[in-house]
Protein backbone atom coordinates (compact mmCIF):
# COMPACT_ATOMS: atom_id res chain seq x y z
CA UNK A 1 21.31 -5.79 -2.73
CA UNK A 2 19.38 -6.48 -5.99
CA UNK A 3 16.14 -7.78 -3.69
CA UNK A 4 16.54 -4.60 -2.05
CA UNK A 5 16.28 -2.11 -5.04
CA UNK A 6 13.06 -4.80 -6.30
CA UNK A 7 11.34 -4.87 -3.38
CA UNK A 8 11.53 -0.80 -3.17
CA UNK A 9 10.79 -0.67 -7.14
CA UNK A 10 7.83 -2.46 -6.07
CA UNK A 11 6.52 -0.73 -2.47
CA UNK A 12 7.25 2.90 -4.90
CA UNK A 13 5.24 1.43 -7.83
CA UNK A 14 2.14 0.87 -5.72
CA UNK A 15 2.33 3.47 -3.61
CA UNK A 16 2.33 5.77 -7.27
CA UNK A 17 -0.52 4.05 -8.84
CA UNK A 18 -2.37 3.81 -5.46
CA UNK A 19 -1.91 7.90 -5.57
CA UNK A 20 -2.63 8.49 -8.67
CA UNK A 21 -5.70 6.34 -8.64
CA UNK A 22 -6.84 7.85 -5.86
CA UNK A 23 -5.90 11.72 -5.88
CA UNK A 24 -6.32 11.85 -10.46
CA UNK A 25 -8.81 9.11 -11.36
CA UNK A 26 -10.74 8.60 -8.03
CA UNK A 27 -11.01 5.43 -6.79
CA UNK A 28 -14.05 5.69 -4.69
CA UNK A 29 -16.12 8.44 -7.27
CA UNK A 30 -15.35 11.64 -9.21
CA UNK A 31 -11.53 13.12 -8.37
CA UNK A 32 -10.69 14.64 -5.71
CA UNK A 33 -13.33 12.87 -3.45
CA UNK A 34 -12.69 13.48 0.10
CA UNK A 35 -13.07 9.60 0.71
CA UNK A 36 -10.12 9.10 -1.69
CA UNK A 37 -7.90 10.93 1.16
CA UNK A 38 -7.69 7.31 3.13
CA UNK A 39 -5.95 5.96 0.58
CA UNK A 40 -3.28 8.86 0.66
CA UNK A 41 -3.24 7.54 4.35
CA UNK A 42 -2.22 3.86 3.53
CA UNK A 43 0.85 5.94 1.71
CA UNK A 44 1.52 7.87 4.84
CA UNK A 45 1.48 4.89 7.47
CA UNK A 46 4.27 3.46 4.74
CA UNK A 47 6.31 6.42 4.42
CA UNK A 48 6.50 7.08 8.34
CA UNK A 49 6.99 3.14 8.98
CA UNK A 50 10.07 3.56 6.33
CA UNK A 51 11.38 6.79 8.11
CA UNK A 52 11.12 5.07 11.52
CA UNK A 53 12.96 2.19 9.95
CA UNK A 54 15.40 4.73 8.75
CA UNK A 55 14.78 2.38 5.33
CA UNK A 56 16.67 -0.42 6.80
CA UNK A 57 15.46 -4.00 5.21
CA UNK A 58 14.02 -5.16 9.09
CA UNK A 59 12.09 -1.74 9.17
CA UNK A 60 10.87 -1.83 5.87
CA UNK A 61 9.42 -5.12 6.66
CA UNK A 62 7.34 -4.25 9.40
CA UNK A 63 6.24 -1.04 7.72
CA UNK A 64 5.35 -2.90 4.60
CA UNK A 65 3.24 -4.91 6.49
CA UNK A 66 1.96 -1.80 8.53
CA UNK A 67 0.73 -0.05 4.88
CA UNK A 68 -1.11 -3.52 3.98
CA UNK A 69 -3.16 -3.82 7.47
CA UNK A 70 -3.39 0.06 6.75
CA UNK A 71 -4.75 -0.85 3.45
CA UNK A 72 -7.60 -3.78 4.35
CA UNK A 73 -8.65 -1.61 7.29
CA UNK A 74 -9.49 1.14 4.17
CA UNK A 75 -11.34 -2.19 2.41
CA UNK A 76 -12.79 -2.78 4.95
CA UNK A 77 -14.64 0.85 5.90
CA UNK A 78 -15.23 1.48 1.89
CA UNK A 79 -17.27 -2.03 1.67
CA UNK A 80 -19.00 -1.45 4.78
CA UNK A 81 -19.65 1.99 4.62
CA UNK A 82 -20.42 1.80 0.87
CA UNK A 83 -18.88 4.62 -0.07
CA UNK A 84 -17.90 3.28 -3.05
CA UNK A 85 -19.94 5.42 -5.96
CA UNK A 86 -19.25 3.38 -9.42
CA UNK A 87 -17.22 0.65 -8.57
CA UNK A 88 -19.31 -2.80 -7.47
CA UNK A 89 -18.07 -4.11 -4.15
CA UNK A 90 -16.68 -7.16 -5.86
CA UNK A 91 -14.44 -4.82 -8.08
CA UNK A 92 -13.41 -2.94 -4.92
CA UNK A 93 -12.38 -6.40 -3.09
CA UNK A 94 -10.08 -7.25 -6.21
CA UNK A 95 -8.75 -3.32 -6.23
CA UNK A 96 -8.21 -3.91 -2.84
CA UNK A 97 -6.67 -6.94 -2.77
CA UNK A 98 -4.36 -6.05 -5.46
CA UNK A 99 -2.44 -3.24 -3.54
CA UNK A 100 -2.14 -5.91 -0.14
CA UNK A 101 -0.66 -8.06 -2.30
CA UNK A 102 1.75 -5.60 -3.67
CA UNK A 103 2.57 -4.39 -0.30
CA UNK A 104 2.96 -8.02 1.25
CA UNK A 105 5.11 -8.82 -1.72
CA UNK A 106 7.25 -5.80 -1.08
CA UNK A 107 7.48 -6.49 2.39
CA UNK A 108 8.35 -10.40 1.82
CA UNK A 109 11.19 -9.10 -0.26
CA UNK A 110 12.60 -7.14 2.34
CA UNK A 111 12.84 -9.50 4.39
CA UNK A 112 15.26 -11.98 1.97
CA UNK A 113 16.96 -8.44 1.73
CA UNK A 114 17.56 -8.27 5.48
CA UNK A 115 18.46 -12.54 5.52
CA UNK A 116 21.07 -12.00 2.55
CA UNK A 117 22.74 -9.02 4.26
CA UNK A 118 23.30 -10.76 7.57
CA UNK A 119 24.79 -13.34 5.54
């Protein structure tokens, strides 16, 4: 139960700082950007994966995994659109990168959740 509570510590945690980044600091330029919306999107492909998944450790897996391919398909339209306004496109890859690694980690985790509970 412990990798449970971690691995949702951790999906929460990122999903904060990707908001607050996003919505108070601006990620992509000055606050409140319009562009900054797709990143409230990653959130939202979570959040519905997880209330599909009825937070269960199989769903939360899968919808884990859903908000990281949610998240380098946002990488991928910021570094190819450029919309990026400050930021250099190597900073945006490691930004990026960071939060897919936080949601794959998240997601890894709840799937030793799901492996210790059948056991």
């Amino acid at each position: 139960m412990n990798t449970y509570r971690f691995a949702m510590v951790l999906a929460l945690a990122a999903a904060f700082f990707m908001v607050w980044m996003a919505l108070g600091v601006g990620i992509l330029g000055d606050p409140g950007d319009l562009a900054d919306l797709m990143y409230v999107g990653v959130i939202a492909v979570g959040l519905i994966g997880a209330l599909v998944a009825r937070f269960r450790a199989t769903g939360m897996t899968r919808a884990l995994l859903a908000a990281a391919l949610a998240q380098i398909i946002v990488a991928l339209v910021v570094l190819v659109t450029g919309l990026q306004e400050g930021p250099s496109a190597g900073t945006m890859l490691i930004l990026h990168a960071v939060f897919v690694g936080l949601f794959l980690g998240s997601s890894r985790l709840f799937r030793k959740a799901a492996g210790e509970r059948r056991e």
